[in-house]
C-alpha atoms as a PDB file:
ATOM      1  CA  UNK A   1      -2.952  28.472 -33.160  1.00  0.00           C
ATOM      2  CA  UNK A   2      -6.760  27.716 -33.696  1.00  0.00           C
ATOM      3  CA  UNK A   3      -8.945  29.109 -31.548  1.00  0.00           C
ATOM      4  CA  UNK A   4     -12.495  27.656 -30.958  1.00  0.00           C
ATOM      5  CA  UNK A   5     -15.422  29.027 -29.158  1.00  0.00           C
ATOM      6  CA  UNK A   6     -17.298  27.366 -26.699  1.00  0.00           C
ATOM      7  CA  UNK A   7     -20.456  28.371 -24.015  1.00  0.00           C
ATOM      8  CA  UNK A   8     -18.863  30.124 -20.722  1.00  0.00           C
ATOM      9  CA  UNK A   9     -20.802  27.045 -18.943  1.00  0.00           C
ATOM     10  CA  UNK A  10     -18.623  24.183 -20.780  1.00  0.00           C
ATOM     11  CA  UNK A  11     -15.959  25.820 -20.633  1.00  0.00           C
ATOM     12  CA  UNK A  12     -15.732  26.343 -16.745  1.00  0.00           C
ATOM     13  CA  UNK A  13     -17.037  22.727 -16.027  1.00  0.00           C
ATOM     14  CA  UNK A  14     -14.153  21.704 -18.337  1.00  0.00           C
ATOM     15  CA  UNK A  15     -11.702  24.081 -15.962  1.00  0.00           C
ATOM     16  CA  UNK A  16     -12.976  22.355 -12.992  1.00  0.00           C
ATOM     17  CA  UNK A  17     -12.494  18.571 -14.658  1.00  0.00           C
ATOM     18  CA  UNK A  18      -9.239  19.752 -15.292  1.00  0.00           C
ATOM     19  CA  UNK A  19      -8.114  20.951 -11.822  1.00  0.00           C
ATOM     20  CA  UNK A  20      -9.511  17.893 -10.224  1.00  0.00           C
ATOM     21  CA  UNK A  21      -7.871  15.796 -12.440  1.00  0.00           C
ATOM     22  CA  UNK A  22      -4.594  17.486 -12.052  1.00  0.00           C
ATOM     23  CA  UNK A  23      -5.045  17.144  -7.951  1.00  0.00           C
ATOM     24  CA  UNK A  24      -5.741  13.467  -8.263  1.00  0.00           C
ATOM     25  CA  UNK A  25      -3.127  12.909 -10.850  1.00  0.00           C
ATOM     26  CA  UNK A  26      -0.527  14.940  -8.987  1.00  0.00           C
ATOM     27  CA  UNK A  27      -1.713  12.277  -5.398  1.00  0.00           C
ATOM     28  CA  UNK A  28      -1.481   9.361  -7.471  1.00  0.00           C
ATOM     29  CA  UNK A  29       2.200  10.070  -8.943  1.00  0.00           C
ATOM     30  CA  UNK A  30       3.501  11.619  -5.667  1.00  0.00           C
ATOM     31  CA  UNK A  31       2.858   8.056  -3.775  1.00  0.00           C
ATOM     32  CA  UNK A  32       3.520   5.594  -6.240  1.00  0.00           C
ATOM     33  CA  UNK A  33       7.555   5.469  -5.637  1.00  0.00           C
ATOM     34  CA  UNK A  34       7.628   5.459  -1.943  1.00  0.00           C
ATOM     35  CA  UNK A  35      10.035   2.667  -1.285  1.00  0.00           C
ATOM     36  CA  UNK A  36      13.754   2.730   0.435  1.00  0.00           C
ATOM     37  CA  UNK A  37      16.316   2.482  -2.233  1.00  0.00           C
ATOM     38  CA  UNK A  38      17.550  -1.153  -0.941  1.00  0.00           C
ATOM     39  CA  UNK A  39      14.194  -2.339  -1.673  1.00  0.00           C
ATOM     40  CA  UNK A  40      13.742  -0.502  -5.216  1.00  0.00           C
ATOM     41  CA  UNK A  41      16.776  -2.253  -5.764  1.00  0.00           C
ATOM     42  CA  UNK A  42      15.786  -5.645  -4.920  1.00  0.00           C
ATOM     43  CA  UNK A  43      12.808  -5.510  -6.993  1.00  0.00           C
ATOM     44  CA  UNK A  44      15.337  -4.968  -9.940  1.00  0.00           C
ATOM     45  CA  UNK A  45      17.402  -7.843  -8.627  1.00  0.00           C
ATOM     46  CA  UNK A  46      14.821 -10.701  -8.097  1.00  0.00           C
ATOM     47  CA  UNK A  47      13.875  -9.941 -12.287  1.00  0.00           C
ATOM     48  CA  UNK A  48      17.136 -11.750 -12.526  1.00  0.00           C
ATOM     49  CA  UNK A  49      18.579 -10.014 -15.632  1.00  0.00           C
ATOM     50  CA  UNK A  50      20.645  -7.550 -14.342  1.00  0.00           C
ATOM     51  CA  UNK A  51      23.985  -7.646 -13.509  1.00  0.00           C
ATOM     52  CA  UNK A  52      25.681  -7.110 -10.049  1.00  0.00           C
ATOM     53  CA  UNK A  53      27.480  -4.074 -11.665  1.00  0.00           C
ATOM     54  CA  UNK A  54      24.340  -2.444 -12.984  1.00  0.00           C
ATOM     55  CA  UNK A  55      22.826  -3.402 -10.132  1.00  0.00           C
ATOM     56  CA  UNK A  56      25.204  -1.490  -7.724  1.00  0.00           C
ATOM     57  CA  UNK A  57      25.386   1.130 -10.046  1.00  0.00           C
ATOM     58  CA  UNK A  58      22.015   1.749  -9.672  1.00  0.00           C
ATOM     59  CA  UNK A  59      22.008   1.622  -6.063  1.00  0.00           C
ATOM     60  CA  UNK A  60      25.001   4.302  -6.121  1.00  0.00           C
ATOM     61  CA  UNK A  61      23.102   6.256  -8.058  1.00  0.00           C
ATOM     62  CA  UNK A  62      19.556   5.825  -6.295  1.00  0.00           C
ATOM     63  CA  UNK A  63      21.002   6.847  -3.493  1.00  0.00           C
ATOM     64  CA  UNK A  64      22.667  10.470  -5.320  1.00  0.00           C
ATOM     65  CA  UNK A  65      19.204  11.342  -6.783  1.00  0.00           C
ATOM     66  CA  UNK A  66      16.751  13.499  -5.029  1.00  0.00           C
ATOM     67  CA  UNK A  67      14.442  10.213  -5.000  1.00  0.00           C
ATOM     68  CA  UNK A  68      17.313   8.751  -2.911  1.00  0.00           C
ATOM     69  CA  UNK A  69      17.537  11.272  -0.718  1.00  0.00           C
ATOM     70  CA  UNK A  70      14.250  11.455   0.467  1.00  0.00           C
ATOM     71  CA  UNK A  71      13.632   7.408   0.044  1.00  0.00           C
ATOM     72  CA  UNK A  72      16.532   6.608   0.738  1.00  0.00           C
ATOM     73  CA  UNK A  73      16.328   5.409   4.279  1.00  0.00           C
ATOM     74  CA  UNK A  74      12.661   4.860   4.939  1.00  0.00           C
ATOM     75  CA  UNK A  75      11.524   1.830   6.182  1.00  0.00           C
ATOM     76  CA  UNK A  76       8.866  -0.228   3.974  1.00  0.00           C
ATOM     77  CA  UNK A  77       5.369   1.168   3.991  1.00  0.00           C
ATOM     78  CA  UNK A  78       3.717  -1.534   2.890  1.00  0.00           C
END
């Protein structure tokens, strides 16, 4: 480990950029993949290079994840 010194100032100004960054980061993440499983799965579909089979496979397992279970029936927010 290398350790390097820097001014008490910097150093909590950098802690601060940090957290902020983290909060925003942690917002932006946490809404991005908001949408009912049916419609995550249409978005795959209309690409038009996946199979039916994948295609319901991923909708079976959509629907088993813990994104599934709490997208899994919302209506579109959009």
């Amino acid at each position: 480990m290398v350790t390097i010194t820097i001014p008490k100032e910097e150093y909590t100004k950098l802690k601060r950029q940090s957290s902020a960054y983290r909060r925003f980061a942690s917002r932006v993440f946490e809404d991005a993949i908001l949408d009912p499983v049916k419609d995550a799965v249409k978005d795959f579909k209309e690409m038009g290079i996946y199979s039916n089979e994948f295609l319901a496979d991923l909708e079976r397992g959509l629907r088993k994840s813990s994104y599934g279970k709490q997208n899994g029936d919302r209506s579109a927010q959009k």
